[in-house]
C-alpha atoms as a PDB file:
ATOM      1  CA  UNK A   1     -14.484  -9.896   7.751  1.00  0.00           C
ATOM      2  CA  UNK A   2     -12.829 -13.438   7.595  1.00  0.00           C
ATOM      3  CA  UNK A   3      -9.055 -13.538   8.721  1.00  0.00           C
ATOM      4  CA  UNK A   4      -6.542 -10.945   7.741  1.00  0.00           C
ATOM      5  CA  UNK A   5      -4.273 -12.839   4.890  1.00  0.00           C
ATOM      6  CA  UNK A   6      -1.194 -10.444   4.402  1.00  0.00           C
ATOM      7  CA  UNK A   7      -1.269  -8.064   1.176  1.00  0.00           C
ATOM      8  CA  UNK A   8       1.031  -9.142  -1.223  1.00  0.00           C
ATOM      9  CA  UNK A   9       3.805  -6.791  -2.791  1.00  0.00           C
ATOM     10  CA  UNK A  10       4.871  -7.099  -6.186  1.00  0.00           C
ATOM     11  CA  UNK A  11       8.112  -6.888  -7.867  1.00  0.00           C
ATOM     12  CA  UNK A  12       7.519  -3.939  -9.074  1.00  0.00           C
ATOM     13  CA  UNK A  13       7.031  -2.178  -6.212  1.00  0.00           C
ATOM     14  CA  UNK A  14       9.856  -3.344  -4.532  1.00  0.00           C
ATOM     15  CA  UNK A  15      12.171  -2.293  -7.456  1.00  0.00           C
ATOM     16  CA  UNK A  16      10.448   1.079  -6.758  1.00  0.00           C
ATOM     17  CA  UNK A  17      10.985   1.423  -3.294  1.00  0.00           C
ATOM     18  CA  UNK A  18      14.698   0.070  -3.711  1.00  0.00           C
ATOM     19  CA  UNK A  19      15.055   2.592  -6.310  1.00  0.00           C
ATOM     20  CA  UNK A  20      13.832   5.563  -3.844  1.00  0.00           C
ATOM     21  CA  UNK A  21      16.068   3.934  -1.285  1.00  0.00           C
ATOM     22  CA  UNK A  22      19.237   4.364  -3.149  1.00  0.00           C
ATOM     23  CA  UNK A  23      18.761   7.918  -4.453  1.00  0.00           C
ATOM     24  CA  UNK A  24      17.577   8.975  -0.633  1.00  0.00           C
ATOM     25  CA  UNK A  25      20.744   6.973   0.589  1.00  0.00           C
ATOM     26  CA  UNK A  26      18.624   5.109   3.354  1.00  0.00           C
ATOM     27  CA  UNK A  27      15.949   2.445   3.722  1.00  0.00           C
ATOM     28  CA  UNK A  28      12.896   3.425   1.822  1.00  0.00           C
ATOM     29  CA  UNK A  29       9.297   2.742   3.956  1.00  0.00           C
ATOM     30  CA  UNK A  30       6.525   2.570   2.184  1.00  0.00           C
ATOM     31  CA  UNK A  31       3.040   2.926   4.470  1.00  0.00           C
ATOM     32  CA  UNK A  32      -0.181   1.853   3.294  1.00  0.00           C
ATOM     33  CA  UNK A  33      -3.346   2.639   5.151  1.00  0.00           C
ATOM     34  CA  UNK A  34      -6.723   2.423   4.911  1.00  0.00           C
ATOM     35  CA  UNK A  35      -8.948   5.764   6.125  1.00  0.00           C
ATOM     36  CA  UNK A  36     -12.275   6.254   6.717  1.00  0.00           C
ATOM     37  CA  UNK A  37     -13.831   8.811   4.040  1.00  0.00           C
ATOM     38  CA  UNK A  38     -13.298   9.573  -0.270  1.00  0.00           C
ATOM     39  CA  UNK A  39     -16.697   9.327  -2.122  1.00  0.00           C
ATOM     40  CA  UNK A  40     -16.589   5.743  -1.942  1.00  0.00           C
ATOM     41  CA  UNK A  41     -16.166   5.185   1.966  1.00  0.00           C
ATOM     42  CA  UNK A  42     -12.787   4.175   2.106  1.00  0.00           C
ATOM     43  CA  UNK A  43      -9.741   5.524   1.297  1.00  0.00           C
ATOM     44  CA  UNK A  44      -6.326   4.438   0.513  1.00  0.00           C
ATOM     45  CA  UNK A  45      -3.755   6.731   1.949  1.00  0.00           C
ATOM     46  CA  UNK A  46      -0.305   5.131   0.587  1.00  0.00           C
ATOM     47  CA  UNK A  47       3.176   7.650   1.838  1.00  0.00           C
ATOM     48  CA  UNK A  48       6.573   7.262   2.211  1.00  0.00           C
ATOM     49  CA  UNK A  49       7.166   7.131   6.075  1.00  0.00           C
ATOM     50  CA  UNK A  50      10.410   7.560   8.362  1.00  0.00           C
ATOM     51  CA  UNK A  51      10.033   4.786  10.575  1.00  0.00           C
ATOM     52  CA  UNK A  52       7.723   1.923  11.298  1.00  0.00           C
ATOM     53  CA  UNK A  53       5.445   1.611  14.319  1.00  0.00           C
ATOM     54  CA  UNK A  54       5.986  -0.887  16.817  1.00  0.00           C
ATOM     55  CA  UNK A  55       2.550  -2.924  15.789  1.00  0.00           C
ATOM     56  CA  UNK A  56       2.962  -2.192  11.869  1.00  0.00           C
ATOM     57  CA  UNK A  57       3.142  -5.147   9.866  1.00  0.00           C
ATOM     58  CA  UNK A  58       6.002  -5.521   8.170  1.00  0.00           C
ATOM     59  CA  UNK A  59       6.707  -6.612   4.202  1.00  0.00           C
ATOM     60  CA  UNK A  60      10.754  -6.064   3.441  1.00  0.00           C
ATOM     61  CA  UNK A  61      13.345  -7.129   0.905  1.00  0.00           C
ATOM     62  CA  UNK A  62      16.381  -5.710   1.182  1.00  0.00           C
ATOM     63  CA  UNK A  63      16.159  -2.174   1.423  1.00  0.00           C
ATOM     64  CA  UNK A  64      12.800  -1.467   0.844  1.00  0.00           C
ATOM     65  CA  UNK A  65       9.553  -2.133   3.327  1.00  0.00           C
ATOM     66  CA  UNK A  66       5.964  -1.972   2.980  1.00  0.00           C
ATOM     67  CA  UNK A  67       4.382  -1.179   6.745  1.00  0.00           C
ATOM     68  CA  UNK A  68       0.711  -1.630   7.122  1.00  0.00           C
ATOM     69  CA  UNK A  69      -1.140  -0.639  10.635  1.00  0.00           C
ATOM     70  CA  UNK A  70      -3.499  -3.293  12.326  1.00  0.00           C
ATOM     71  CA  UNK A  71      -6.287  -1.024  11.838  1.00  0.00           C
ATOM     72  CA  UNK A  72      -5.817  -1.219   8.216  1.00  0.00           C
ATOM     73  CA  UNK A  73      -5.010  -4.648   7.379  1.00  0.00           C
ATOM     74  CA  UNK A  74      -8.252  -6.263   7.306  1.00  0.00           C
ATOM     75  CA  UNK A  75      -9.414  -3.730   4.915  1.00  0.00           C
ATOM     76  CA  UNK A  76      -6.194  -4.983   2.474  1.00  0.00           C
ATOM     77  CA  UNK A  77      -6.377  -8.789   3.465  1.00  0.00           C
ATOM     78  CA  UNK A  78      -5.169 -10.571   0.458  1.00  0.00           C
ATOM     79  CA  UNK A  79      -4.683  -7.528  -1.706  1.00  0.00           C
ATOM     80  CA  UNK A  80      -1.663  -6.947  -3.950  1.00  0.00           C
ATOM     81  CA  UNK A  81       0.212  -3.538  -3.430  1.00  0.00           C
ATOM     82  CA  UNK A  82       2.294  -2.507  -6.736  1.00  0.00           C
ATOM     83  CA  UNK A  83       3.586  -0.013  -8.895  1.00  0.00           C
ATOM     84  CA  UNK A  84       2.170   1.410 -12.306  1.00  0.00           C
ATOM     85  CA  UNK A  85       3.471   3.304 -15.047  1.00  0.00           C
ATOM     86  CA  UNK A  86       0.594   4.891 -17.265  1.00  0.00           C
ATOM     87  CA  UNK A  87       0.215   7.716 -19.301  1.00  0.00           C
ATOM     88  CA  UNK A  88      -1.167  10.260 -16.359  1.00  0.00           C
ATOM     89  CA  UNK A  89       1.968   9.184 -14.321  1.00  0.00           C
ATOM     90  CA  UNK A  90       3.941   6.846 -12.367  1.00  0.00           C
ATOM     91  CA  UNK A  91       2.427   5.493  -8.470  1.00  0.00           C
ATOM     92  CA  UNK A  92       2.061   2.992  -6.059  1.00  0.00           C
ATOM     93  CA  UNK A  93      -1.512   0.824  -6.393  1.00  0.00           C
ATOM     94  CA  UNK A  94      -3.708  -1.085  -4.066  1.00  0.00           C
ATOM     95  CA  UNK A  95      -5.721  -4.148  -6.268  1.00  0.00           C
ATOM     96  CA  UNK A  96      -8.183  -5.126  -3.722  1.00  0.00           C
ATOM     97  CA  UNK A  97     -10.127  -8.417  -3.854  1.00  0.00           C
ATOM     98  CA  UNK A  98     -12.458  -7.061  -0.994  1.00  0.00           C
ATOM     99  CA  UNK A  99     -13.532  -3.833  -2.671  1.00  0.00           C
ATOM    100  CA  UNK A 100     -17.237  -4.015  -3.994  1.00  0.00           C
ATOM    101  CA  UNK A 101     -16.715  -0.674  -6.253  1.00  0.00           C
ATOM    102  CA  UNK A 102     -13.964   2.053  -6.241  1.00  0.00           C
ATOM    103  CA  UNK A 103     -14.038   5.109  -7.798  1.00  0.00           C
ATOM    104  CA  UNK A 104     -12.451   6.553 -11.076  1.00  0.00           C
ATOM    105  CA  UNK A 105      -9.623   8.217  -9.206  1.00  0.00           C
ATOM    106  CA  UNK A 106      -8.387   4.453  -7.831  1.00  0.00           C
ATOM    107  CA  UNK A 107      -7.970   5.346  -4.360  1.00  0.00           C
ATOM    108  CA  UNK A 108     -11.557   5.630  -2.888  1.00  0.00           C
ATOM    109  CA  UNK A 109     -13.473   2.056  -2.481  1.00  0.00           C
ATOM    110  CA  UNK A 110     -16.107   0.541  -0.787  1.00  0.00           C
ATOM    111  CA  UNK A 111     -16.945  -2.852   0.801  1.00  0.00           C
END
């Protein structure tokens, strides 16, 4: 893989994420990762965490943060992190430019 460009967060998913902040009363930390596995190859594993770690990279605005691990970033270099509303439900999405295919559930892909 070429160099790691950061993944982009939208507005949307900040709004979200500032949203959970203020109803939890405390910085809201959103983690996206990448795992190995799903019935694609790769999986996106996307949580709310309760702190970052100390090699995480780091998206914020205001209250809200986006942490990605080392690990995973390559795997999400240059994709856009946001948040949907659609008529199975409300969550956080991965679009990733270096995903050949990806399943129907829209968290397993391949490269």
């Amino acid at each position: 893989m070429d160099i790691a460009l950061p993944p982009k967060v939208t507005e949307r998913a900040f709004e979200r994420l500032s949203q959970i902040a203020r109803e939890a009363g405390r910085p809201a930390l959103l983690r996206v990762a990448v795992d190995g596995g799903g019935c694609s190859g790769f999986q996106y594993r996307i949580e709310l965490a309760d702190a970052p770690a100390e090699d995480d990279l780091r998206i914020a605005r205001g209250d809200a943060m986006v942490l990605i691990d080392p690990v995973s970033l390559p795997f999400l270099s240059g994709a856009t992190i946001d948040f949907t509303r659609e008529l199975i439900g409300a969550r956080f999405a991965v679009d990733n430019p270096n995903a050949s295919s990806s399943c129907g559930c829209g968290t397993s892909f391949s490269i």
